[in-house]
PDB file of N, CA and C in Angstrom:
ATOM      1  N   UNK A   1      94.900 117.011 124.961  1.00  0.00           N
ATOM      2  CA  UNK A   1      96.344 117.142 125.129  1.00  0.00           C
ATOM      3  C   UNK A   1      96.887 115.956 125.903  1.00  0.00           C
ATOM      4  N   UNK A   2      97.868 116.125 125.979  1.00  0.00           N
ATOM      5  CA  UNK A   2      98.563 114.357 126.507  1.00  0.00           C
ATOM      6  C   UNK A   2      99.709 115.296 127.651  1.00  0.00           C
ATOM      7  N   UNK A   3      99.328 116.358 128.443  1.00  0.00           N
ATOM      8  CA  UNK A   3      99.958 117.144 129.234  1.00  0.00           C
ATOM      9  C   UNK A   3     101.401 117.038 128.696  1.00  0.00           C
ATOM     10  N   UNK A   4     102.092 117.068 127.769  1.00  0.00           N
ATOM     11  CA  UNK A   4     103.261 117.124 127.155  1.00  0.00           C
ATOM     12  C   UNK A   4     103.832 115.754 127.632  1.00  0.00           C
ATOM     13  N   UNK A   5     103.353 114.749 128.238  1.00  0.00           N
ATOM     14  CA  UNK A   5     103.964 113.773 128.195  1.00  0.00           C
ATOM     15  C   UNK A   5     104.746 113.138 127.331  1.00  0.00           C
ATOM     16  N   UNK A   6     106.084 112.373 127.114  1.00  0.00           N
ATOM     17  CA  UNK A   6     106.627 111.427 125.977  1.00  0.00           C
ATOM     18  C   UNK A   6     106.339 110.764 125.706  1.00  0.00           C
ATOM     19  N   UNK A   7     106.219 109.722 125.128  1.00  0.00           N
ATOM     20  CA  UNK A   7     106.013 108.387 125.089  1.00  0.00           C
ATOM     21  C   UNK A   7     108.008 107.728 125.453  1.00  0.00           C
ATOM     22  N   UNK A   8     107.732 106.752 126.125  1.00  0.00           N
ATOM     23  CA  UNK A   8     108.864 106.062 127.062  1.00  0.00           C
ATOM     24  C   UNK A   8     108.570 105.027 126.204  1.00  0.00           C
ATOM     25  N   UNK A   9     110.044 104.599 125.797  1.00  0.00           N
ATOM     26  CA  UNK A   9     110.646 103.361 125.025  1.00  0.00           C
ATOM     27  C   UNK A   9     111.910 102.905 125.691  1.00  0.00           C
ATOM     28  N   UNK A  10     112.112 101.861 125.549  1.00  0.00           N
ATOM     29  CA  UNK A  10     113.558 101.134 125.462  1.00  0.00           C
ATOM     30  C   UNK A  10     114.383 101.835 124.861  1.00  0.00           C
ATOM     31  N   UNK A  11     115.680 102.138 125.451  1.00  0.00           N
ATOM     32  CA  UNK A  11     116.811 102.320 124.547  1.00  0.00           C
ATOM     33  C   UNK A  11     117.803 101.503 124.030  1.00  0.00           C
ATOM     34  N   UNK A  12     118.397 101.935 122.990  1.00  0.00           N
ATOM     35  CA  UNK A  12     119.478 101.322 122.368  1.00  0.00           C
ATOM     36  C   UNK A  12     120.725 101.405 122.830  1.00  0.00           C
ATOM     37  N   UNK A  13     121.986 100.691 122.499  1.00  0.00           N
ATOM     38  CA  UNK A  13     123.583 101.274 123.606  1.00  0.00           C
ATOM     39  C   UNK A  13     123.518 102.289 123.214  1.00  0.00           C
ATOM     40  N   UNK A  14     123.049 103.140 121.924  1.00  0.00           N
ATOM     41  CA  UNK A  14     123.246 104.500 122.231  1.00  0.00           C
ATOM     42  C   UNK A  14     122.823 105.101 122.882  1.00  0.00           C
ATOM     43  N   UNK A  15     121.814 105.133 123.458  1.00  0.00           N
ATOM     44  CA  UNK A  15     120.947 105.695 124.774  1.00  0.00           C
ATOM     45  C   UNK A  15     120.056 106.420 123.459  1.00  0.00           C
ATOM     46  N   UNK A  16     119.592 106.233 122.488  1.00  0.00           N
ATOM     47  CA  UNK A  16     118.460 106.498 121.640  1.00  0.00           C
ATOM     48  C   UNK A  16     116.739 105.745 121.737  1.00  0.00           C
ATOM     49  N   UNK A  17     116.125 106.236 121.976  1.00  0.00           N
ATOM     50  CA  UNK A  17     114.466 105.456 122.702  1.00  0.00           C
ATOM     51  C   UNK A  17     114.453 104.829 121.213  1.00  0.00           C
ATOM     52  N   UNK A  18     114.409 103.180 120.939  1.00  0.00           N
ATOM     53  CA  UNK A  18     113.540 102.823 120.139  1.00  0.00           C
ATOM     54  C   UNK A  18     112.676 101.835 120.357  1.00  0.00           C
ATOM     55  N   UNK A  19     111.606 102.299 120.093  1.00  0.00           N
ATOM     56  CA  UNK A  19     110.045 101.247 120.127  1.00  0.00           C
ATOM     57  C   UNK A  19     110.028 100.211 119.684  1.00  0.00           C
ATOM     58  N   UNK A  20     109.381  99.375 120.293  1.00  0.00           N
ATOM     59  CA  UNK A  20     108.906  98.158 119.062  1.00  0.00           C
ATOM     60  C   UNK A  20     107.610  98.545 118.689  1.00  0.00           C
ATOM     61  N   UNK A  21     107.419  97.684 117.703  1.00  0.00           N
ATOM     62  CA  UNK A  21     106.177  98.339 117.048  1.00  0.00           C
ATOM     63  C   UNK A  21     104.879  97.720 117.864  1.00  0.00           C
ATOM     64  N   UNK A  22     104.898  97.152 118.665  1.00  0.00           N
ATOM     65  CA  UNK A  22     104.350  96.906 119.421  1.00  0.00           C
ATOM     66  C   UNK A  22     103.918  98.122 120.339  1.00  0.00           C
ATOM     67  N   UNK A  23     104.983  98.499 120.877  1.00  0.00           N
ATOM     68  CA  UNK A  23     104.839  99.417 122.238  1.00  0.00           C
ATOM     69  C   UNK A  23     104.501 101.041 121.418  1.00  0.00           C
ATOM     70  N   UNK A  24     104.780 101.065 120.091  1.00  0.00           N
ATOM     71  CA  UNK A  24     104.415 102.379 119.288  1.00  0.00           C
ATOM     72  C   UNK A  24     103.465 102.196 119.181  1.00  0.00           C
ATOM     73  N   UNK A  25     102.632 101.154 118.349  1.00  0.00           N
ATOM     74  CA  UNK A  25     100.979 101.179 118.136  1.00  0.00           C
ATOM     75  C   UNK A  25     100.286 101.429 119.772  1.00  0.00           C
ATOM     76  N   UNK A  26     100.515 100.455 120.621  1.00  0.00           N
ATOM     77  CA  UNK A  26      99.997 100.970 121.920  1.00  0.00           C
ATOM     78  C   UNK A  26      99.851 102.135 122.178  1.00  0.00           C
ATOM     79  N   UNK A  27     100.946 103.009 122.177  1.00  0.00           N
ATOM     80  CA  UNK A  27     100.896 104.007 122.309  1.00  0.00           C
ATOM     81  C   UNK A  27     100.207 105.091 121.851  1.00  0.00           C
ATOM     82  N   UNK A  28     100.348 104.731 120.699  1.00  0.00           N
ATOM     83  CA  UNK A  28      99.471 105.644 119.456  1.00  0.00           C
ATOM     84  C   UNK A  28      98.339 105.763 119.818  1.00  0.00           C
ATOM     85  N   UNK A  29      97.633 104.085 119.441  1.00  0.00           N
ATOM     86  CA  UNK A  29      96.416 103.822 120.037  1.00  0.00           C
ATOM     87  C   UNK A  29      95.634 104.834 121.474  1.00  0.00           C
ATOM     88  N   UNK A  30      96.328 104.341 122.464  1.00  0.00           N
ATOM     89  CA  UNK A  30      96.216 105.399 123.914  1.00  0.00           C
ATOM     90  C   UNK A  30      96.196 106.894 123.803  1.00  0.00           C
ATOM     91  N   UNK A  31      96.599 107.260 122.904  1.00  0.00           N
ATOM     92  CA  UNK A  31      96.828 108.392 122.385  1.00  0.00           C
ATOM     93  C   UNK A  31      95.527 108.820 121.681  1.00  0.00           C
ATOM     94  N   UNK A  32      95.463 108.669 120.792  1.00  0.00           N
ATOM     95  CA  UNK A  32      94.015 108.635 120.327  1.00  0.00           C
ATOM     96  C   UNK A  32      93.220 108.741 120.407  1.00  0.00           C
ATOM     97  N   UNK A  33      92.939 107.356 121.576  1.00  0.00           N
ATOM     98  CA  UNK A  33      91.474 107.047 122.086  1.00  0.00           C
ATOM     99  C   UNK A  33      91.338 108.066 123.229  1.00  0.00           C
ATOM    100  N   UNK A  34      92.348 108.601 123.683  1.00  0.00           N
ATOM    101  CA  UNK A  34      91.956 109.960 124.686  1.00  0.00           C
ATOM    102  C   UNK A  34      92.107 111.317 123.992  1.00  0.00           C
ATOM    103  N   UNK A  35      92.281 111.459 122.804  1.00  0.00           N
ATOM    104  CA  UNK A  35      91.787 112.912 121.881  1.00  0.00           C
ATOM    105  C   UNK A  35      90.503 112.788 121.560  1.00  0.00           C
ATOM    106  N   UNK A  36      90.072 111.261 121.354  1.00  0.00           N
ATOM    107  CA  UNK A  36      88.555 111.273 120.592  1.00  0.00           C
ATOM    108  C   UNK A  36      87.460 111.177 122.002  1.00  0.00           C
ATOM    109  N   UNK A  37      87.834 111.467 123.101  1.00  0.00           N
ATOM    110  CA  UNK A  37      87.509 111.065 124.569  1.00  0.00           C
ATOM    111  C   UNK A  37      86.712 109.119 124.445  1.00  0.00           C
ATOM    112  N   UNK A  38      87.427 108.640 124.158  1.00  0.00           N
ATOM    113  CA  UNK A  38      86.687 107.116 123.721  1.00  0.00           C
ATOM    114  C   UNK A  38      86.053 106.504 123.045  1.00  0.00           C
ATOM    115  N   UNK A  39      85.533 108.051 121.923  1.00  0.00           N
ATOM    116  CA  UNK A  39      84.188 106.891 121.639  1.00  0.00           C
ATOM    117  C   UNK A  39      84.563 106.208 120.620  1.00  0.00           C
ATOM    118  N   UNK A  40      83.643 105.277 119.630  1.00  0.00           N
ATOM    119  CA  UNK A  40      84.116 104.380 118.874  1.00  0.00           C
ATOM    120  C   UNK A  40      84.656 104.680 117.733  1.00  0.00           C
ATOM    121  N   UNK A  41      86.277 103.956 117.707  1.00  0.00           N
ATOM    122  CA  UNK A  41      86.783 104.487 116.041  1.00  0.00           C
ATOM    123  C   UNK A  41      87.337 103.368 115.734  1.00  0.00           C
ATOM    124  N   UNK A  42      87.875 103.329 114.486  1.00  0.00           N
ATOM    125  CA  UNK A  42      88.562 102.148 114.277  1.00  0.00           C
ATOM    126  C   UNK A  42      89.755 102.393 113.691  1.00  0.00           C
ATOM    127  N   UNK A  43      90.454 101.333 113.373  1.00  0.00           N
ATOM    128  CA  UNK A  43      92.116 101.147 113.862  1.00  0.00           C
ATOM    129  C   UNK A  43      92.522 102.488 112.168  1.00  0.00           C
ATOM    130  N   UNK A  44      91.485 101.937 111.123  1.00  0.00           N
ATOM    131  CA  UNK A  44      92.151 102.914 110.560  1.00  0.00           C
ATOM    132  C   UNK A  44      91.956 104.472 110.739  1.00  0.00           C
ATOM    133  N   UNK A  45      91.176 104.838 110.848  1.00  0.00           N
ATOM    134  CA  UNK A  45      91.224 106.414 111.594  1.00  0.00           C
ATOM    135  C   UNK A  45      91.974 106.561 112.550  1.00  0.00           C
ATOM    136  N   UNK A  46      92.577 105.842 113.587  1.00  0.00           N
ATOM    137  CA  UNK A  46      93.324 105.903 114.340  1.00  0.00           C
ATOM    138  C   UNK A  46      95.156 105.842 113.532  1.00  0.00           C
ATOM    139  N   UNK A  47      94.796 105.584 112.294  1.00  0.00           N
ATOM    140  CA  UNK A  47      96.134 105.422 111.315  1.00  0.00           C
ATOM    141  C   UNK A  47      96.420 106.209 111.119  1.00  0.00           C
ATOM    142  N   UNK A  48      95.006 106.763 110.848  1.00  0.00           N
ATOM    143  CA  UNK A  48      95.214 108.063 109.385  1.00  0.00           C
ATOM    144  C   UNK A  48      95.553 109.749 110.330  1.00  0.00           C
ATOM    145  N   UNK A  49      94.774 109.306 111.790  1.00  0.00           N
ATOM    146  CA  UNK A  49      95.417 110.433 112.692  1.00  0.00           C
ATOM    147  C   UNK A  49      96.958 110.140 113.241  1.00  0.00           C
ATOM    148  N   UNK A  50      97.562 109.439 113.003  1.00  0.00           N
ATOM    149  CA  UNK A  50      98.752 109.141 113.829  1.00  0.00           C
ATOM    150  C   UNK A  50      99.959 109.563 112.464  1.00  0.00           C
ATOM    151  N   UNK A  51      99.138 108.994 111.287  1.00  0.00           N
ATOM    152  CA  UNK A  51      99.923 109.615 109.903  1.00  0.00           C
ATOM    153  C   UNK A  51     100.103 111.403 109.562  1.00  0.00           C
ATOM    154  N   UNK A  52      98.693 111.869 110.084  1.00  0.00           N
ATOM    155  CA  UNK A  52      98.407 113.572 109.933  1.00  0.00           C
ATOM    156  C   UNK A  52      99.690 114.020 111.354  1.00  0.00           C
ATOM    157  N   UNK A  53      99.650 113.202 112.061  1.00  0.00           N
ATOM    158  CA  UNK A  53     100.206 113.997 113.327  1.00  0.00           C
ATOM    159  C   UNK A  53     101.826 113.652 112.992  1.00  0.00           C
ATOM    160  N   UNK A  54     102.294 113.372 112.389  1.00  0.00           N
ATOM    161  CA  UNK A  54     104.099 112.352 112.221  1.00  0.00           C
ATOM    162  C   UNK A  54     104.332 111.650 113.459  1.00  0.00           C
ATOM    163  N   UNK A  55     102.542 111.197 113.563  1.00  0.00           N
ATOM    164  CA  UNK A  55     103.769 109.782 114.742  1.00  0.00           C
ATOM    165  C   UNK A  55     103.867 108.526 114.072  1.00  0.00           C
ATOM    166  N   UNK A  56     103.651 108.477 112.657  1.00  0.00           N
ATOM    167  CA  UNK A  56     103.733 107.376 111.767  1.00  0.00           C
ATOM    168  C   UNK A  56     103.667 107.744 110.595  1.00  0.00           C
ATOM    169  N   UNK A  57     104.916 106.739 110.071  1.00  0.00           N
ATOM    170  CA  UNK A  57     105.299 107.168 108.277  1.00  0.00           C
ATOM    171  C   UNK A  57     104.449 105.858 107.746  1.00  0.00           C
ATOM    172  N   UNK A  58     104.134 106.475 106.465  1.00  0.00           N
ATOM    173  CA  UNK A  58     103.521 105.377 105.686  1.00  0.00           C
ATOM    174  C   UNK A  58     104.499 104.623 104.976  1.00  0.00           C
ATOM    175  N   UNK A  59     104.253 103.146 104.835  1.00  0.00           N
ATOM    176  CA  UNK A  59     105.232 102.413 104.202  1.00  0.00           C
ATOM    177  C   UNK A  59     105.391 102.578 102.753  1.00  0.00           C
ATOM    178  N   UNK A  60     106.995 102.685 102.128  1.00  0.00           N
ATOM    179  CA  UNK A  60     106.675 102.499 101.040  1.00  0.00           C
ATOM    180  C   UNK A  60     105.870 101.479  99.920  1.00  0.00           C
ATOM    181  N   UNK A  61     105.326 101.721  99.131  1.00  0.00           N
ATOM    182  CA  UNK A  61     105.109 100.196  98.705  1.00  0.00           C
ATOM    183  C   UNK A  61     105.545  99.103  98.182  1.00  0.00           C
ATOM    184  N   UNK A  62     105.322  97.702  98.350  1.00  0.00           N
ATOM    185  CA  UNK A  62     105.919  96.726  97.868  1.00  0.00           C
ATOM    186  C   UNK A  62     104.897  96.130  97.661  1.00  0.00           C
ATOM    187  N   UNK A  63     104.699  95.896  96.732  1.00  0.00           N
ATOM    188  CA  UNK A  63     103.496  94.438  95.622  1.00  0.00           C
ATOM    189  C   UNK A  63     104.262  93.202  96.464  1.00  0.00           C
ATOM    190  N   UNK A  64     105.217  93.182  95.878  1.00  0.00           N
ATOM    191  CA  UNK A  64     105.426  91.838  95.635  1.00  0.00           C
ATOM    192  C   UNK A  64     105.835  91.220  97.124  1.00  0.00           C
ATOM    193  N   UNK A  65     106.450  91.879  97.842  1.00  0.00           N
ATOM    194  CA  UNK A  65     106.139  91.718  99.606  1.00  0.00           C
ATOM    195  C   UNK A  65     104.473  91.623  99.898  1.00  0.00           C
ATOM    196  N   UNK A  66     103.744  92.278  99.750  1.00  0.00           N
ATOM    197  CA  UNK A  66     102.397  91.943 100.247  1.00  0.00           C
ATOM    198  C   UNK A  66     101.731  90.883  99.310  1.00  0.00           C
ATOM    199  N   UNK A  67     102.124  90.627  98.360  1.00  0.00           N
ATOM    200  CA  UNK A  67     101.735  89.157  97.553  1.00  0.00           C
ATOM    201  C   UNK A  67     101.943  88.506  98.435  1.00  0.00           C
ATOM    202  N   UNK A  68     103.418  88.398  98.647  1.00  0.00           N
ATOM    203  CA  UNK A  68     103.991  87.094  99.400  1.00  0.00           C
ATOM    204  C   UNK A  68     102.944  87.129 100.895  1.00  0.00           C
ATOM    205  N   UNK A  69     102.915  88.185 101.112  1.00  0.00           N
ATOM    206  CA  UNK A  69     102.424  88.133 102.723  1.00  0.00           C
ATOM    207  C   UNK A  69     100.689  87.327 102.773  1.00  0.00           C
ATOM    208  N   UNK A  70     100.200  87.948 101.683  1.00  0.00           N
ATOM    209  CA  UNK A  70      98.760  87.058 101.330  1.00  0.00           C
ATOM    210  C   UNK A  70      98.956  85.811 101.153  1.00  0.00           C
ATOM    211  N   UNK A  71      99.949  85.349 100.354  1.00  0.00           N
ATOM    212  CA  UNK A  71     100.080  83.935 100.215  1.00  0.00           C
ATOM    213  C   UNK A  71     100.703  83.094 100.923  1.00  0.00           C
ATOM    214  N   UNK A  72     101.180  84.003 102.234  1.00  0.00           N
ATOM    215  CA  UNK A  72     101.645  82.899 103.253  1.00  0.00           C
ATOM    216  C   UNK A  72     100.547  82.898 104.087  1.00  0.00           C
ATOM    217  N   UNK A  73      99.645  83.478 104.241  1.00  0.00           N
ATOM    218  CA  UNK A  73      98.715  83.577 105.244  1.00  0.00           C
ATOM    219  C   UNK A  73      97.374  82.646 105.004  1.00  0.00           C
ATOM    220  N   UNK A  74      97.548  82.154 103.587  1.00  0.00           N
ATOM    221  CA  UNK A  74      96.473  81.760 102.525  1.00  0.00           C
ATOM    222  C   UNK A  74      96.928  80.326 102.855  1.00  0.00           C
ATOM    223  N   UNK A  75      98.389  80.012 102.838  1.00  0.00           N
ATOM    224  CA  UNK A  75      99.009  78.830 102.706  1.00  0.00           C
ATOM    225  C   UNK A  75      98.769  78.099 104.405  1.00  0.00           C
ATOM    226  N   UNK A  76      98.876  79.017 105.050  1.00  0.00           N
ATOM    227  CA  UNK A  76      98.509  79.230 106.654  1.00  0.00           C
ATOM    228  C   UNK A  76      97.303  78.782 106.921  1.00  0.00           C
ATOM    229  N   UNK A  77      96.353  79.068 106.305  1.00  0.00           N
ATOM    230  CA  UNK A  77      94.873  78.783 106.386  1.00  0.00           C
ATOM    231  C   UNK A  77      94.300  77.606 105.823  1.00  0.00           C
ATOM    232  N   UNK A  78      95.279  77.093 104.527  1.00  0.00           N
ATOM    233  CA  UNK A  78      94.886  75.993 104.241  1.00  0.00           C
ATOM    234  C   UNK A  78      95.172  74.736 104.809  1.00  0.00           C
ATOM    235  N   UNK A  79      96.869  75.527 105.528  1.00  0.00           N
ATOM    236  CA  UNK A  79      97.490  73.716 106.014  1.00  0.00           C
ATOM    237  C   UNK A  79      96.841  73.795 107.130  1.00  0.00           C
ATOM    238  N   UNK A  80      96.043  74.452 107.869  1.00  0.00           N
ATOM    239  CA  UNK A  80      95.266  74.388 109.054  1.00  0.00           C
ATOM    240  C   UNK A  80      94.257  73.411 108.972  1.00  0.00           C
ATOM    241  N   UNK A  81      93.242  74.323 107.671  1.00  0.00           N
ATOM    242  CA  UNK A  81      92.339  73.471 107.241  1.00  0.00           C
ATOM    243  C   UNK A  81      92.502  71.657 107.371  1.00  0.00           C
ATOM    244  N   UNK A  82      93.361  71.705 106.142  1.00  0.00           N
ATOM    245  CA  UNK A  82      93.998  70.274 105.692  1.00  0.00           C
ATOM    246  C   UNK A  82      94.201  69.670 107.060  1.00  0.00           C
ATOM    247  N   UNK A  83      94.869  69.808 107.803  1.00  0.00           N
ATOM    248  CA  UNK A  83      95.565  69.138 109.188  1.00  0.00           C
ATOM    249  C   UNK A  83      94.228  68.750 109.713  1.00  0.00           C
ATOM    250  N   UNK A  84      93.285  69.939 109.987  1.00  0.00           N
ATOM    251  CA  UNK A  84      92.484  69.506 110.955  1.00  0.00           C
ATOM    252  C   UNK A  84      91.406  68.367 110.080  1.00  0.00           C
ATOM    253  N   UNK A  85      90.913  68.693 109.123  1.00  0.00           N
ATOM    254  CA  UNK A  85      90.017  67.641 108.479  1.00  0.00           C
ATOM    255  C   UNK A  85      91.161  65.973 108.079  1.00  0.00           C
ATOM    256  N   UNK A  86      92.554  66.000 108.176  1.00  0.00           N
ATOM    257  CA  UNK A  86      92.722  64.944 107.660  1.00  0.00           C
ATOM    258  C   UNK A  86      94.037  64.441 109.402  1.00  0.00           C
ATOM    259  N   UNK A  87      93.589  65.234 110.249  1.00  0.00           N
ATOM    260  CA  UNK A  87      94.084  64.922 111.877  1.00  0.00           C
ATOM    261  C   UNK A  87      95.249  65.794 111.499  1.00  0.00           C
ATOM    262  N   UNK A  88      96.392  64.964 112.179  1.00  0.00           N
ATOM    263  CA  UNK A  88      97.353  65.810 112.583  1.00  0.00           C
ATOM    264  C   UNK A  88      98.368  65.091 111.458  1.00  0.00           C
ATOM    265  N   UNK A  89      98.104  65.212 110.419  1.00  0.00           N
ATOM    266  CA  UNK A  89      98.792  64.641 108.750  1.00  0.00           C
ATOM    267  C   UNK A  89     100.022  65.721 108.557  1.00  0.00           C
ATOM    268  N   UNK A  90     100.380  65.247 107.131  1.00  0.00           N
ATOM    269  CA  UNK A  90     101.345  65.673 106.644  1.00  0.00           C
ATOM    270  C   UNK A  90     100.771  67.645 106.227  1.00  0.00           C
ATOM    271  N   UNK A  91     101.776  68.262 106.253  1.00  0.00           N
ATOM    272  CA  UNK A  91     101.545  69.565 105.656  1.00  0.00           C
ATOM    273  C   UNK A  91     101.334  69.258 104.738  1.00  0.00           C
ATOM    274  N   UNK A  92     100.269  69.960 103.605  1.00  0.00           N
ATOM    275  CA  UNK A  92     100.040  70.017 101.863  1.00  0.00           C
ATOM    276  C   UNK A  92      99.288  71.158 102.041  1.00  0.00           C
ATOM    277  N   UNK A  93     100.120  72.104 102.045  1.00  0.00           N
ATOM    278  CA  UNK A  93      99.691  73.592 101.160  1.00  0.00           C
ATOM    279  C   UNK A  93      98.876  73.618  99.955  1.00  0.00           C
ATOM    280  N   UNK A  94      97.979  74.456  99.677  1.00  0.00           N
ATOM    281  CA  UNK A  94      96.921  74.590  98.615  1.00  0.00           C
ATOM    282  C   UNK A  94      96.545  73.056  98.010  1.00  0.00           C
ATOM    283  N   UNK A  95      95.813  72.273  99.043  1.00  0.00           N
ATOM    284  CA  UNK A  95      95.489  70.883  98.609  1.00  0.00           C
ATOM    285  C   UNK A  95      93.750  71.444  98.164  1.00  0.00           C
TER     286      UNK A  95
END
Protein backbone atom coordinates (compact mmCIF):
# COMPACT_ATOMS: atom_id res chain seq x y z
CA UNK A 1 0.00 0.00 0.00
CA UNK A 2 1.37 3.53 -0.51
CA UNK A 3 -0.57 4.54 3.00
CA UNK A 4 -3.10 6.47 0.73
CA UNK A 5 -0.58 8.86 -0.13
CA UNK A 6 -1.03 11.19 -3.58
CA UNK A 7 1.31 11.63 -5.75
CA UNK A 8 2.19 15.71 -5.62
CA UNK A 9 2.56 17.54 -8.96
CA UNK A 10 2.80 21.04 -10.10
CA UNK A 11 -0.21 22.87 -10.77
CA UNK A 12 -1.67 24.65 -13.52
CA UNK A 13 -3.47 28.52 -13.07
CA UNK A 14 -6.21 26.35 -12.61
CA UNK A 15 -4.98 24.93 -9.51
CA UNK A 16 -5.30 21.35 -11.44
CA UNK A 17 -1.94 18.91 -10.47
CA UNK A 18 -0.31 18.28 -13.83
CA UNK A 19 2.81 16.07 -14.12
CA UNK A 20 5.41 16.03 -16.39
CA UNK A 21 6.08 12.94 -17.63
CA UNK A 22 9.00 12.95 -16.04
CA UNK A 23 7.79 13.37 -12.46
CA UNK A 24 4.76 10.64 -13.46
CA UNK A 25 7.16 7.89 -14.55
CA UNK A 26 9.17 8.61 -11.27
CA UNK A 27 6.50 8.22 -9.56
CA UNK A 28 5.06 5.26 -10.99
CA UNK A 29 8.33 3.74 -10.95
CA UNK A 30 8.58 4.39 -6.82
CA UNK A 31 5.44 3.05 -6.74
CA UNK A 32 6.09 -0.15 -7.98
CA UNK A 33 9.30 -0.90 -6.89
CA UNK A 34 7.72 -0.74 -3.29
CA UNK A 35 4.60 -3.20 -4.22
CA UNK A 36 7.19 -5.65 -5.67
CA UNK A 37 9.29 -4.91 -2.21
CA UNK A 38 12.45 -4.24 -4.77
CA UNK A 39 13.28 -6.99 -6.30
CA UNK A 40 14.28 -7.05 -9.90
CA UNK A 41 11.75 -5.98 -12.66
CA UNK A 42 11.94 -4.20 -15.59
CA UNK A 43 10.60 -1.02 -16.95
CA UNK A 44 8.09 -3.00 -18.91
CA UNK A 45 6.30 -4.84 -16.17
CA UNK A 46 6.48 -1.85 -14.37
CA UNK A 47 4.26 -0.49 -17.60
CA UNK A 48 2.09 -3.10 -17.82
CA UNK A 49 1.32 -2.67 -13.84
CA UNK A 50 0.85 1.05 -13.99
CA UNK A 51 -1.51 0.31 -17.29
CA UNK A 52 -3.67 -2.60 -15.09
CA UNK A 53 -3.81 0.00 -12.23
CA UNK A 54 -5.09 3.47 -14.55
CA UNK A 55 -2.08 5.25 -13.61
CA UNK A 56 -1.26 5.10 -17.35
CA UNK A 57 -3.17 5.14 -20.67
CA UNK A 58 -1.72 3.45 -23.52
CA UNK A 59 -0.92 5.54 -26.50
CA UNK A 60 -2.88 5.49 -29.38
CA UNK A 61 -1.07 4.28 -32.29
CA UNK A 62 0.83 6.09 -34.84
CA UNK A 63 3.13 4.21 -37.55
CA UNK A 64 4.05 6.90 -39.10
CA UNK A 65 5.12 9.05 -35.85
CA UNK A 66 7.23 6.13 -34.65
CA UNK A 67 8.78 5.73 -38.24
CA UNK A 68 9.74 9.16 -38.01
CA UNK A 69 10.96 8.70 -34.42
CA UNK A 70 13.32 5.62 -35.61
CA UNK A 71 14.58 7.59 -38.30
CA UNK A 72 15.55 10.48 -36.44
CA UNK A 73 17.34 8.54 -33.97
CA UNK A 74 19.02 6.43 -36.88
CA UNK A 75 19.91 9.82 -38.53
CA UNK A 76 21.24 10.75 -34.88
CA UNK A 77 23.49 7.85 -34.81
CA UNK A 78 24.87 8.22 -38.02
CA UNK A 79 25.77 12.00 -38.00
CA UNK A 80 27.54 11.04 -34.75
CA UNK A 81 29.22 8.33 -36.33
CA UNK A 82 30.20 10.46 -39.48
CA UNK A 83 31.41 13.56 -37.27
CA UNK A 84 33.44 11.55 -35.13
CA UNK A 85 35.36 9.36 -37.81
CA UNK A 86 35.63 12.41 -40.24
CA UNK A 87 36.36 15.15 -36.83
CA UNK A 88 34.12 17.73 -36.26
CA UNK A 89 32.90 17.95 -40.33
CA UNK A 90 29.98 18.80 -41.99
CA UNK A 91 26.57 16.95 -40.95
CA UNK A 92 25.75 14.07 -43.76
CA UNK A 93 22.98 12.01 -42.54
CA UNK A 94 22.87 8.34 -43.84
CA UNK A 95 26.47 8.72 -45.46
Amino acid sequence: MDGGKRFQFRSDPGGVAVPSKKEQFQQIWHRYDSRQDHKPSSLRQAVAWAVEEGLLELPEPDPIGDLAEQMGRQFVKNTRQTRRAEGIGLITPFA
